[in-house]
Protein backbone atom coordinates (compact mmCIF):
# COMPACT_ATOMS: atom_id res chain seq x y z
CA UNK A 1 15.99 12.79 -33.46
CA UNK A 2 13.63 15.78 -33.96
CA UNK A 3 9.72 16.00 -33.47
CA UNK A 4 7.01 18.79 -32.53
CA UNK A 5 6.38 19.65 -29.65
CA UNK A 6 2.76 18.23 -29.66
CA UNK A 7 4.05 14.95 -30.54
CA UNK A 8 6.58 15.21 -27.65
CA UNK A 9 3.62 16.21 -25.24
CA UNK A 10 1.61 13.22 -26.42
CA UNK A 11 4.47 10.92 -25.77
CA UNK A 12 4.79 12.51 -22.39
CA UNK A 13 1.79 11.93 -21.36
CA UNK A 14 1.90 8.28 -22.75
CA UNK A 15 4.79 7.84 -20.08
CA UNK A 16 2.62 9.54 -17.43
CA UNK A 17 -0.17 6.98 -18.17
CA UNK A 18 2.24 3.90 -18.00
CA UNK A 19 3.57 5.66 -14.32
CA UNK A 20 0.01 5.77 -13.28
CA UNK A 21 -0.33 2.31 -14.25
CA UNK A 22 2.50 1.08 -12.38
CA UNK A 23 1.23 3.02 -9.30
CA UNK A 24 -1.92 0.91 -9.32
CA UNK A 25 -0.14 -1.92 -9.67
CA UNK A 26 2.61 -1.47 -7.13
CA UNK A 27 -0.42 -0.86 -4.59
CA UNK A 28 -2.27 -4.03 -5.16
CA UNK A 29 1.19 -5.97 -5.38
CA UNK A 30 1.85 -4.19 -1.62
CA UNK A 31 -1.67 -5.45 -0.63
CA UNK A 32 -1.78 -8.88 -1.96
CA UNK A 33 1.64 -8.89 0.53
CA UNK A 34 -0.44 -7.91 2.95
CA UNK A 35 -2.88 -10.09 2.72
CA UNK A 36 -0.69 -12.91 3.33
CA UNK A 37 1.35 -11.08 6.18
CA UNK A 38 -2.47 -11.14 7.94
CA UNK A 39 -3.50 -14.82 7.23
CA UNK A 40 0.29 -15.63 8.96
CA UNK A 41 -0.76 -13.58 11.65
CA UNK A 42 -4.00 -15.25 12.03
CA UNK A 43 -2.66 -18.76 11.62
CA UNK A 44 0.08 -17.51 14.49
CA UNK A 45 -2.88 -16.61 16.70
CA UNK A 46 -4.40 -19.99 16.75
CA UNK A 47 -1.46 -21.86 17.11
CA UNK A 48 -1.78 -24.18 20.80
CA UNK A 49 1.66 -23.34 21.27
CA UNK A 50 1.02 -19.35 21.26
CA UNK A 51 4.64 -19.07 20.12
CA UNK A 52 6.07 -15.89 18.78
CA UNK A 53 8.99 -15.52 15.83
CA UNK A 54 11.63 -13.27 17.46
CA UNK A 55 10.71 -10.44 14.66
CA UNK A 56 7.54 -10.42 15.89
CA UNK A 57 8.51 -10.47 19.76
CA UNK A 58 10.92 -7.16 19.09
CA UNK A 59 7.86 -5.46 18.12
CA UNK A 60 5.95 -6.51 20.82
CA UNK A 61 8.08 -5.71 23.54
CA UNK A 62 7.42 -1.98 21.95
CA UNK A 63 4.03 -2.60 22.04
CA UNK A 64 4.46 -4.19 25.95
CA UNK A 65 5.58 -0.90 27.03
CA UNK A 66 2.93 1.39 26.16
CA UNK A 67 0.32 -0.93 27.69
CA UNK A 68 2.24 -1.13 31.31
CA UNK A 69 -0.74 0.79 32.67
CA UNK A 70 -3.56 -0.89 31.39
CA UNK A 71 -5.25 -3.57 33.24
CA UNK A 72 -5.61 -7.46 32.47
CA UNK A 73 -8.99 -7.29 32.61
CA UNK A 74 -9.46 -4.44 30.09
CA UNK A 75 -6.95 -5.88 27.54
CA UNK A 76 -8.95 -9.19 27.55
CA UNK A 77 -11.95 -7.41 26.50
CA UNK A 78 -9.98 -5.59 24.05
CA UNK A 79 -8.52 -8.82 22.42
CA UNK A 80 -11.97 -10.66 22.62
CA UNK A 81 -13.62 -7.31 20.29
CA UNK A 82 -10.74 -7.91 18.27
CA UNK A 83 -10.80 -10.78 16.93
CA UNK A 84 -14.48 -11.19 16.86
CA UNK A 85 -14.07 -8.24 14.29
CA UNK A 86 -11.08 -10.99 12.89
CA UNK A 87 -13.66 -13.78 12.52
CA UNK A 88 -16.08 -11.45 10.63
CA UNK A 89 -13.68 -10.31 8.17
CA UNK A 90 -11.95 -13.63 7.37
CA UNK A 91 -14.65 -14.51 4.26
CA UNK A 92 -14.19 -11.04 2.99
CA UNK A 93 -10.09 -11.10 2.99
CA UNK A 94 -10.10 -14.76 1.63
CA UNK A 95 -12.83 -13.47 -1.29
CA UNK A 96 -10.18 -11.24 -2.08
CA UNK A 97 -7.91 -13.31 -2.68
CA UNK A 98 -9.24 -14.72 -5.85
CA UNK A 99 -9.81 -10.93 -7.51
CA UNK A 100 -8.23 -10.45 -11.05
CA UNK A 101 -5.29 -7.88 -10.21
CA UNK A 102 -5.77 -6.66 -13.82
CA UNK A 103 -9.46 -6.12 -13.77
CA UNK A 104 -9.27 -4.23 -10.36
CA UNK A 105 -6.40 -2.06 -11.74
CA UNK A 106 -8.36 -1.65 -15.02
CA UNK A 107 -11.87 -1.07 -13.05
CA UNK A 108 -13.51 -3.47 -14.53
CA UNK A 109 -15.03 -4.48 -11.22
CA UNK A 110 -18.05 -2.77 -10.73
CA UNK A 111 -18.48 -3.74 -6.84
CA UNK A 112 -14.67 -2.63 -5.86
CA UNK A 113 -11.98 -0.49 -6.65
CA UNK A 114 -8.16 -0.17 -5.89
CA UNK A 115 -8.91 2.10 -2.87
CA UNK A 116 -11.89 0.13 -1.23
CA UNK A 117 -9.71 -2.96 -1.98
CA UNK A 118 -6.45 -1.85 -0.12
CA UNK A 119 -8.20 0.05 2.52
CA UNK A 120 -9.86 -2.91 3.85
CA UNK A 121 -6.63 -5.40 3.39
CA UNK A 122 -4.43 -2.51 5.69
CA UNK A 123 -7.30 -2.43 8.25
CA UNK A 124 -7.38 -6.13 8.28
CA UNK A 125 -3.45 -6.68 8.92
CA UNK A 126 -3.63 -3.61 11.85
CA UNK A 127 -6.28 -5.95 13.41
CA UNK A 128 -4.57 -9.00 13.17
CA UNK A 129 -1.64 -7.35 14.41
CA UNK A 130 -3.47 -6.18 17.39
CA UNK A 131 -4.36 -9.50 18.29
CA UNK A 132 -0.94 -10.88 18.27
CA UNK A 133 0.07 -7.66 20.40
CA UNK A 134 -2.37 -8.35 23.20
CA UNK A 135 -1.59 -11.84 22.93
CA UNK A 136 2.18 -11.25 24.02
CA UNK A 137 1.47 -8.84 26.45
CA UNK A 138 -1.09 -11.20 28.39
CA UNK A 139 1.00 -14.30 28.21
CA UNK A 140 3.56 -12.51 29.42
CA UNK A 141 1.77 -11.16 32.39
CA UNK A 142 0.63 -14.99 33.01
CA UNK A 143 -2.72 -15.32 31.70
CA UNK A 144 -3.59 -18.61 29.85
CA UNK A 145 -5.57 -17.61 26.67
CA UNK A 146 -7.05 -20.00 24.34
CA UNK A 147 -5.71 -19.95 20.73
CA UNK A 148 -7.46 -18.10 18.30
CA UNK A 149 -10.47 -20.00 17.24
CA UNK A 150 -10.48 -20.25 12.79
CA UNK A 151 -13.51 -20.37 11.92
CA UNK A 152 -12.00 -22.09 8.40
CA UNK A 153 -9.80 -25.08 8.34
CA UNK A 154 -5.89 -24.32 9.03
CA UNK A 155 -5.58 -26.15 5.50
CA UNK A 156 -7.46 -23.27 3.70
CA UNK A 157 -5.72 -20.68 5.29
CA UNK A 158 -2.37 -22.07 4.49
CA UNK A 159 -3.48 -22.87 0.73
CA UNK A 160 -4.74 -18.79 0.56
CA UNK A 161 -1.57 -17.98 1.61
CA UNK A 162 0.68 -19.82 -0.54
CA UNK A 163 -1.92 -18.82 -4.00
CA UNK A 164 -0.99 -15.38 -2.23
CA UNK A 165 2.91 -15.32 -2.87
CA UNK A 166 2.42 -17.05 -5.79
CA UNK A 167 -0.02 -13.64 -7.23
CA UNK A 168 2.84 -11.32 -5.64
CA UNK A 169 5.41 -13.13 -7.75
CA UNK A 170 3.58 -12.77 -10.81
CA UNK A 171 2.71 -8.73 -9.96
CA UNK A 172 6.26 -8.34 -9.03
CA UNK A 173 7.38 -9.98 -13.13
CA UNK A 174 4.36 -7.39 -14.38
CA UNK A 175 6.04 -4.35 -12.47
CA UNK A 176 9.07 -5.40 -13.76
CA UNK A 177 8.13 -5.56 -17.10
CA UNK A 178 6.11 -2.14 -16.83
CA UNK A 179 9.22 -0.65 -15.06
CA UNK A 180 11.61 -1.55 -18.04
CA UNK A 181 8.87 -0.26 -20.67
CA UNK A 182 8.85 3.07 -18.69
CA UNK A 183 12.90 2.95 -18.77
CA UNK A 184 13.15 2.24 -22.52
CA UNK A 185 10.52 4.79 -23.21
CA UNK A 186 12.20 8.12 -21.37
CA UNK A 187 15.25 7.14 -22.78
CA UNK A 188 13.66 7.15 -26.98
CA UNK A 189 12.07 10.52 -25.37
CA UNK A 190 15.32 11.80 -24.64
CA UNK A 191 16.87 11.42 -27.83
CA UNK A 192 14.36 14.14 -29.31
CA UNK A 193 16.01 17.46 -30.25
CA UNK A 194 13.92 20.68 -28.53
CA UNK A 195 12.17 19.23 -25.66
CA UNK A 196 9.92 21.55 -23.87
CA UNK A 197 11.31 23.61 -21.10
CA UNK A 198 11.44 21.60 -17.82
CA UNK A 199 10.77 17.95 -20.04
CA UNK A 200 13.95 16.89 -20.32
CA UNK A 201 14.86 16.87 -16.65
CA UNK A 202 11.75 15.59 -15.74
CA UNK A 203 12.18 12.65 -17.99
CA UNK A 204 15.81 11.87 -16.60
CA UNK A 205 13.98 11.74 -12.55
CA UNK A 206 11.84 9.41 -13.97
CA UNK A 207 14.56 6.94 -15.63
CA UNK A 208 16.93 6.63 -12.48
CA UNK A 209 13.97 6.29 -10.20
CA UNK A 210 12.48 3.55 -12.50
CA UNK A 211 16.53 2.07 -12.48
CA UNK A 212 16.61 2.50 -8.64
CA UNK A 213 13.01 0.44 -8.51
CA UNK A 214 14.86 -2.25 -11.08
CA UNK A 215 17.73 -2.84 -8.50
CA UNK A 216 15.91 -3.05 -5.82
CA UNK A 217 13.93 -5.84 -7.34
CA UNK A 218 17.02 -7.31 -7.99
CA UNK A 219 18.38 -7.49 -4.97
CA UNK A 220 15.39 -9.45 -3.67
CA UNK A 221 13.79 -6.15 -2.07
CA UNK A 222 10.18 -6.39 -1.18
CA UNK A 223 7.52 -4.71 -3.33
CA UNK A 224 6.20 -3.09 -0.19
CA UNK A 225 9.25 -1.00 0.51
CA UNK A 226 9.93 -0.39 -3.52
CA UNK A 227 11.56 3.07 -3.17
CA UNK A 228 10.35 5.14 -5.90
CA UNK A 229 6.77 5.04 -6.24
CA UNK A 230 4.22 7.60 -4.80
CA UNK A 231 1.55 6.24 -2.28
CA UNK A 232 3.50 3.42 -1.16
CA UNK A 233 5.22 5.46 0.83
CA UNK A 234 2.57 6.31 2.49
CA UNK A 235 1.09 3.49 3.13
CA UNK A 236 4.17 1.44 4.19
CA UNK A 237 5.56 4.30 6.54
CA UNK A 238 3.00 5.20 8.60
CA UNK A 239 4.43 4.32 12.51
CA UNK A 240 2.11 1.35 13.46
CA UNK A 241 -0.09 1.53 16.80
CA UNK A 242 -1.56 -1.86 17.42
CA UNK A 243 -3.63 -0.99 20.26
CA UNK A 244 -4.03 2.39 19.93
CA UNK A 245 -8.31 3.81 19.44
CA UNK A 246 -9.12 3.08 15.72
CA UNK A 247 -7.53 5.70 13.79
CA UNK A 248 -8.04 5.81 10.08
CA UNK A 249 -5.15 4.33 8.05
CA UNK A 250 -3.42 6.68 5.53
CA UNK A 251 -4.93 4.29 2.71
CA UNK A 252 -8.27 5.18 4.05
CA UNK A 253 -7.80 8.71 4.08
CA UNK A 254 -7.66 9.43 0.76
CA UNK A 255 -11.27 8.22 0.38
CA UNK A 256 -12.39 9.86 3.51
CA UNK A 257 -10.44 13.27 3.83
CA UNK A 258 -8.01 15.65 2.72
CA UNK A 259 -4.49 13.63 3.60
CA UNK A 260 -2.51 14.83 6.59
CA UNK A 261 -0.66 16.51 6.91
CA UNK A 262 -1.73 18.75 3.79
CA UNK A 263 -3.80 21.29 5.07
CA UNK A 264 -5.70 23.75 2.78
CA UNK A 265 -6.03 27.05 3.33
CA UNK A 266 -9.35 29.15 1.70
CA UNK A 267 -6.76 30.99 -0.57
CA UNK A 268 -5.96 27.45 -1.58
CA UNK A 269 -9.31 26.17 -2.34
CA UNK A 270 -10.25 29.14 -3.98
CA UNK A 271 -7.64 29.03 -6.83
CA UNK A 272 -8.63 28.66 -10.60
CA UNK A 273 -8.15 24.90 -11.98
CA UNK A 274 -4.90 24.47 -13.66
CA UNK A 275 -4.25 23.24 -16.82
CA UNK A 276 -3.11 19.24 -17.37
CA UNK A 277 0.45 20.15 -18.07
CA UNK A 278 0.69 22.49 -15.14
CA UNK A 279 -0.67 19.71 -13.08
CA UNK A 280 1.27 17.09 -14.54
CA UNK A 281 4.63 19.32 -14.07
CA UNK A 282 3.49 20.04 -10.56
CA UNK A 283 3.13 16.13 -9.76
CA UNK A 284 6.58 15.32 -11.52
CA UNK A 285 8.20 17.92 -9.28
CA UNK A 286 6.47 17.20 -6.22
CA UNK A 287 7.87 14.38 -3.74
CA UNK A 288 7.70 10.67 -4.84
CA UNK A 289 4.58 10.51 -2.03
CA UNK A 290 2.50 12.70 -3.09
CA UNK A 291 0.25 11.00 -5.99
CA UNK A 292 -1.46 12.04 -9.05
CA UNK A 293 -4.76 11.90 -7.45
CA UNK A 294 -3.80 14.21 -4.55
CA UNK A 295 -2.71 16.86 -7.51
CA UNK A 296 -5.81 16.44 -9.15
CA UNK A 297 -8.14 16.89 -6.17
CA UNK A 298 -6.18 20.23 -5.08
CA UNK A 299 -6.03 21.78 -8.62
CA UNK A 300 -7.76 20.03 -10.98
CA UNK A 301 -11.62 21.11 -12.59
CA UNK A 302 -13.89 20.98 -9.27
């Protein structure tokens, strides 16, 4: 199959929309995840019983070490600051529940976008964590802390939880879907005679990472851990400190600073804009964490 090589670029970039796409997607999939990770931990925390699943208690004992020298007293005040922040936030988590995963991806939401939207939902799990954290540590040292007070029904919080996995399920068919579209697309793309220099190769990355994504679907992997798509890794890798000072999460740092551990030199920032294809290459052939926004910021029109 023959065809120019504007009509090859134009498909290219089609594909590179699509990936884009899925990247959105993939990130409010991981956060809707999140969200109901958070709401288990909060429903943990107010449990009479104050009982820990051994997953959680692994962690912990972690967690245990690294406060051996800090006093009772302190890590009371810590947990009550906490989870008044919790209480707070619980409205604004459970309002975000009900968002349209399309119209957020699509920003047609004038109030909130994908960034804002994550940000908040990893912030909101680290917090939850650290209440579960300080929780362990104290009843293990012997202190008699009241479960966490909801200030919603139990009910609500378990009916948020399960609309929660049922929204991941239906993300998870969607990325899928988009996934196979992507497949089927670089595979027409590489049946065109003359590609442009670098294309073809490019094109073949992109169809066994999109079949690696497929498998891992299939083998029941989690959407948060899918393997080949670019921020996720950063924001599902990061090493978790539950009670360490509040640090900015890598999903918040690409709205508040240039991402670690990048660091830009003047020569850098000085550079002429690149073209679209340069930056597009650039992106293709950069690792599967760093994402098209990243590129854009760094060489793209200031």
């Amino acid at each position: 199959m023959s065809t120019d090589k504007t009509t090859a670029t134009e498909a290219f970039r089609s594909i590179t929309d699509k990936r884009l796409a899925l990247e959105s997607l993939i990130n409010i999939a991981s956060s809707v995840h999140g969200q109901q990770v958070a709401l288990n931990q909060v429903a943990l925390a107010a449990r009479p019983s104050q009982d820990f699943p051994a997953k959680a208690v692994k962690f912990f004992e972690k967690i245990e070490e690294r406060l051996s020298d800090t006093d009772t007293a302190g890590l009371i005040s810590k947990l009550d600051k906490v989870e008044q922040s919790v209480v707070r936030a619980i409205s604004k988590i459970l309002a975000l529940t009900n968002i349209d995963v399309n119209k957020l991806r699509d920003e047609q939401l004038s109030n909130i976008d994908i960034d804002t939207f994550t940000s908040f939902i990893d912030e909101f799990k680290r917090r939850t964590q650290n209440s579960l954290a300080i929780r362990y540590v104290l009843r293990n040292r012997g202190v008699a802390i009241a479960p966490f007070h909801l200030p919603i029904p139990q009910e609500e919080i378990s009916e948020q939880i399960e609309q929660l996995k049922q929204k991941e399920k239906k993300c998870i068919k969607q990325i899928r879907s988009e996934i196979q579209t992507i497949i089927g697309d670089t595979k027409d793309m590489l049946l065109v005679d003359n590609l442009p220099e670098g294309m073809q190769e490019e094109l073949i990355n992109v169809r066994k990472a999109m079949e690696v994504n497929i498998a891992h679907l299939d083998k029941g992997g989690s959407v948060v851990d899918i393997p080949n798509v670019f921020e996720i890794i950063v924001l599902e890798t990061k090493t978790v400190a539950p009670i360490a000072e509040e640090e900015p999460s890598p999903s918040e740092e690409s709205s508040t600073k240039t991402p670690s551990p990048v660091i830009e030199t003047a020569t850098e920032t000085k550079q002429q804009p690149k073209s679209f294809w340069w930056m597009l290459k650039t992106w293709l052939s950069s690792p599967w964490s760093t994402s098209w926004k990243s590129i854009k910021r760094k060489y793209g029109q200031k």
